[in-house]
N, C-alpha and C. Protein backbone atom coordinates (compact mmCIF):
# COMPACT_ATOMS: atom_id res chain seq x y z
N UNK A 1 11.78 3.18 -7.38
CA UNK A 1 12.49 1.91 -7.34
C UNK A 1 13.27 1.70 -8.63
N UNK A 2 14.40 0.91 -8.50
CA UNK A 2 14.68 0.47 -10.03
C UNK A 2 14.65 -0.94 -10.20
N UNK A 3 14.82 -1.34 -11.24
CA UNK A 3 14.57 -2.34 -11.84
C UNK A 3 15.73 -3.56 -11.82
N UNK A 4 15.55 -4.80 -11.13
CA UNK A 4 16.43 -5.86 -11.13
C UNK A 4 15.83 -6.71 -11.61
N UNK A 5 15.80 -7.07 -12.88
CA UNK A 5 15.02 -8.78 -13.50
C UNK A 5 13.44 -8.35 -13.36
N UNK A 6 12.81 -8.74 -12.09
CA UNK A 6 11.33 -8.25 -12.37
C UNK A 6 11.22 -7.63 -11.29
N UNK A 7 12.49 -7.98 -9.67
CA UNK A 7 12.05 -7.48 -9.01
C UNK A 7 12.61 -5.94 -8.77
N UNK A 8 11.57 -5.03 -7.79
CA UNK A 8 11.96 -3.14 -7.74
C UNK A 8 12.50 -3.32 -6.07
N UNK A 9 13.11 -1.88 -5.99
CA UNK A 9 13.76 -1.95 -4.65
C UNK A 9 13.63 -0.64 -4.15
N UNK A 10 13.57 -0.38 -3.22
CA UNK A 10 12.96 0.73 -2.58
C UNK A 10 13.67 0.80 -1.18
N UNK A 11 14.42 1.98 -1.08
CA UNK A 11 15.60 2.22 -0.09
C UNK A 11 15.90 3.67 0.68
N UNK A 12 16.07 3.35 1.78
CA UNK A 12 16.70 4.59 2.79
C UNK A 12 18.08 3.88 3.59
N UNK A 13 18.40 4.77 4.22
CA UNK A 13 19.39 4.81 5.15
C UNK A 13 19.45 3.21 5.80
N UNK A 14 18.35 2.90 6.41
CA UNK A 14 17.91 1.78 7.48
C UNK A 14 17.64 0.36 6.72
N UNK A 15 17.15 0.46 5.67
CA UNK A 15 16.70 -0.70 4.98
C UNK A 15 16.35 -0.37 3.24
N UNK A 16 16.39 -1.94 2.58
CA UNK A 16 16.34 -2.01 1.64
C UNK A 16 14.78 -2.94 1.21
N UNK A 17 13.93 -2.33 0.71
CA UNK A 17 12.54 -3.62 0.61
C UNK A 17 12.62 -3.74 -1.23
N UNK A 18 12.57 -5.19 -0.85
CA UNK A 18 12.48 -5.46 -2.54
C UNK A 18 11.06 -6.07 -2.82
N UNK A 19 10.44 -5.95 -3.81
CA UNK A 19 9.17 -6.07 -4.36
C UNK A 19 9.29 -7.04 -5.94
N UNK A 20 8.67 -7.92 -5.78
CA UNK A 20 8.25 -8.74 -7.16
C UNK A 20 6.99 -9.15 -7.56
N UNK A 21 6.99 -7.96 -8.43
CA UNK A 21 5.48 -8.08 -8.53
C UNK A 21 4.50 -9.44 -9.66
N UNK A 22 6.06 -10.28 -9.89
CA UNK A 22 5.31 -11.51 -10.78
C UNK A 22 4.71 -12.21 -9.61
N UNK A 23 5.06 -12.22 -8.45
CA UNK A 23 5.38 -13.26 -7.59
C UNK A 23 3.90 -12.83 -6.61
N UNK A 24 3.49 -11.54 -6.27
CA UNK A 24 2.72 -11.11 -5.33
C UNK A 24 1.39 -11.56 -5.98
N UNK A 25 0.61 -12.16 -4.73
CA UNK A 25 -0.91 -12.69 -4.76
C UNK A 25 -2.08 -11.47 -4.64
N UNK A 26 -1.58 -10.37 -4.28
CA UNK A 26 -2.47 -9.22 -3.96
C UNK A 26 -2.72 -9.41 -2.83
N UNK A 27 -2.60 -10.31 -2.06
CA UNK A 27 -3.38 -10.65 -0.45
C UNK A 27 -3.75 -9.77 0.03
N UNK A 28 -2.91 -8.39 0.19
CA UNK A 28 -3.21 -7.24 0.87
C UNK A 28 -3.15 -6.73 2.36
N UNK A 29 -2.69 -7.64 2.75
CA UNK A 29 -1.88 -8.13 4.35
C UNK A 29 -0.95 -6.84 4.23
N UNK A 30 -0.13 -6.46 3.27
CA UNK A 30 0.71 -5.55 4.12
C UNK A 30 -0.02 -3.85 3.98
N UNK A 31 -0.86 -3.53 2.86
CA UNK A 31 -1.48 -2.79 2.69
C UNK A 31 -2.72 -2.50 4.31
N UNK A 32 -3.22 -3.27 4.32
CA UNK A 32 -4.03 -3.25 5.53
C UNK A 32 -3.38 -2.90 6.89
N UNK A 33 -2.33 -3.77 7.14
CA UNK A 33 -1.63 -3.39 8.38
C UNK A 33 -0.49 -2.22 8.47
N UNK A 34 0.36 -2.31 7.25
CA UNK A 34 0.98 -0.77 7.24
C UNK A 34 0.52 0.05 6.55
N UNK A 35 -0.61 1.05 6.23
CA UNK A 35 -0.43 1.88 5.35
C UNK A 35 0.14 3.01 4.81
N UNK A 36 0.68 3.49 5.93
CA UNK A 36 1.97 4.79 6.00
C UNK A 36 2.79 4.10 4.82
N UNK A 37 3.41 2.30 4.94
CA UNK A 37 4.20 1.75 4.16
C UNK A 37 3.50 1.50 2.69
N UNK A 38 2.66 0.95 2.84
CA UNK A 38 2.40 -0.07 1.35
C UNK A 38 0.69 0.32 1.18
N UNK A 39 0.63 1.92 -0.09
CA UNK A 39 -0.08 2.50 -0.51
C UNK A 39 -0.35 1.98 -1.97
N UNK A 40 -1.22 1.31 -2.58
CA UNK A 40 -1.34 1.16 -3.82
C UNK A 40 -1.63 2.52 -4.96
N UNK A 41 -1.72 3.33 -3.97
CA UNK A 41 -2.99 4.65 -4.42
C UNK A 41 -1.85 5.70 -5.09
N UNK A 42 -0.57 5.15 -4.12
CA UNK A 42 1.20 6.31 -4.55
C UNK A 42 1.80 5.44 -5.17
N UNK A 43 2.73 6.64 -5.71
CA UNK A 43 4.00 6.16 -6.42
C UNK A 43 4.76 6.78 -5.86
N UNK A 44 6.40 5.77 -5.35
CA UNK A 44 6.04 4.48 -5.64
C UNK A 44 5.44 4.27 -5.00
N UNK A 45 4.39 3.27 -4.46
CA UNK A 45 3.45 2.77 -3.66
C UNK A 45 4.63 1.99 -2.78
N UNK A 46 5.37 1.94 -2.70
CA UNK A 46 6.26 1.63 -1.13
C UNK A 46 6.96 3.03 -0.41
N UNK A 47 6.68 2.90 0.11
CA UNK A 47 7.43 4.37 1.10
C UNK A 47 8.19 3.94 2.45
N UNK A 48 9.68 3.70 1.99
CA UNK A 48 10.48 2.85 3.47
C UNK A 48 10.54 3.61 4.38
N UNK A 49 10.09 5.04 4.20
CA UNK A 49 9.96 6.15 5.61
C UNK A 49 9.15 6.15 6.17
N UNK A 50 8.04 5.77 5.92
CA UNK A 50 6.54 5.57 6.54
C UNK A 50 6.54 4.72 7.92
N UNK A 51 7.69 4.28 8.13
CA UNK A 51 7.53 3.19 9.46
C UNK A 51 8.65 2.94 10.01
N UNK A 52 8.73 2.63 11.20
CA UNK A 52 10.19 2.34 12.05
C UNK A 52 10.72 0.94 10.98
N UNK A 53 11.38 1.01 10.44
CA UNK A 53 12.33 -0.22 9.85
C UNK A 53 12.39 -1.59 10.32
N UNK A 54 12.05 -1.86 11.58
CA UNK A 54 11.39 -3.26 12.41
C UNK A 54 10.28 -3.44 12.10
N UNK A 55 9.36 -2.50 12.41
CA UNK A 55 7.92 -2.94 11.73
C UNK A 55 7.87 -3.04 10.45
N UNK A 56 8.50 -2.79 9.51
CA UNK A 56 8.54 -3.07 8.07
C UNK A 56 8.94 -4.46 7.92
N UNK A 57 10.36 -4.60 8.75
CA UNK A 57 10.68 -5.98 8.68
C UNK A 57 9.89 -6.90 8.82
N UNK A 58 8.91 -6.67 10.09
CA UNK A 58 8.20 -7.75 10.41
C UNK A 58 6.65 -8.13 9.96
N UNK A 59 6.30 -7.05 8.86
CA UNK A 59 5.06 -7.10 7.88
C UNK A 59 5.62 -7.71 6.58
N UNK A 60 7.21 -7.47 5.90
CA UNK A 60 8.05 -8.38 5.18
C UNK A 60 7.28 -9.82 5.68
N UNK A 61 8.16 -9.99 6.47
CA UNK A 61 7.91 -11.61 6.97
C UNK A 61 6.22 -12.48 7.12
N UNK A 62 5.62 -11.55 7.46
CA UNK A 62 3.90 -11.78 7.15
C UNK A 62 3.86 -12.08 5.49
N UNK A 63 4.20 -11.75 4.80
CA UNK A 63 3.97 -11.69 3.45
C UNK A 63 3.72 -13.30 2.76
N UNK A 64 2.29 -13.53 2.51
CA UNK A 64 2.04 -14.94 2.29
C UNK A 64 3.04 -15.38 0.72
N UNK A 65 2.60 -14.91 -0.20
CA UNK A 65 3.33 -14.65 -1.63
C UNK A 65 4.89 -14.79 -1.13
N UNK A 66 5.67 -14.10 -0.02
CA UNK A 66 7.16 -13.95 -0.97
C UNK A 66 7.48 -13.02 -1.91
N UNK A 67 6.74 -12.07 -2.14
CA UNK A 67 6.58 -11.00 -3.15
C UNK A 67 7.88 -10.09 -2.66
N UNK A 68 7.66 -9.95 -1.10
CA UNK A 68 8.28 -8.58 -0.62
C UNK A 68 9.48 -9.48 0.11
N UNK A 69 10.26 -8.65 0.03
CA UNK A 69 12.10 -8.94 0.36
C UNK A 69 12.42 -7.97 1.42
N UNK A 70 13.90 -8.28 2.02
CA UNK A 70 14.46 -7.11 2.46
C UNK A 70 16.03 -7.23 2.62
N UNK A 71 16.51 -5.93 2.92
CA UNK A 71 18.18 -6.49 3.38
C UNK A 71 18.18 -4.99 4.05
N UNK A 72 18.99 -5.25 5.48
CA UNK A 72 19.56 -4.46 6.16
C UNK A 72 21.22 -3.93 5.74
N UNK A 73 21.30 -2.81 6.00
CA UNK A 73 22.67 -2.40 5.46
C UNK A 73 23.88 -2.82 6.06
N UNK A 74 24.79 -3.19 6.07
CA UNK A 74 25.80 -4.02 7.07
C UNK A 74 26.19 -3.31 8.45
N UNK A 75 26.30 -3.79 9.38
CA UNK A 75 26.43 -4.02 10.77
C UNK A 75 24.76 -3.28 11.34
N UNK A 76 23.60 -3.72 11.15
CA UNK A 76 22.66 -3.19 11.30
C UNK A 76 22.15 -4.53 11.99
């Protein structure tokens, strides 16, 4: 990932997931339900290949904190 202010970004073809880690509670909601995606154990511990790009989106949106972001690439 690189570095924007505090938050990291982590990217393929399909999608963009942004991460702020001032902001994240640890809840562990997305760790539990994706783990192909959101490995604490790797670096980086996000892997946007690990999952169809909808299901990422929609474990994004679970995210109690607000920690985790996203943006689709245009006309997507």
């Amino acid at each position: 990932g690189r570095l924007t202010m505090t938050k990291l970004s982590y990217e393929n073809d399909d999608l963009t997931v942004f991460y702020d880690p001032e902001v994240c509670i640890h809840a562990g909601d997305c760790v539990s339900v994706l783990p192909s995606v959101f490995d604490v154990a790797k670096k980086p511990w996000i892997n946007v290949d690990g999952a169809p790009h909808k299901k990422i989106v929609e474990q994004i949106k679970q995210c109690p904190s607000g920690a985790l972001g996203y943006k689709l690439p245009k006309g997507v």
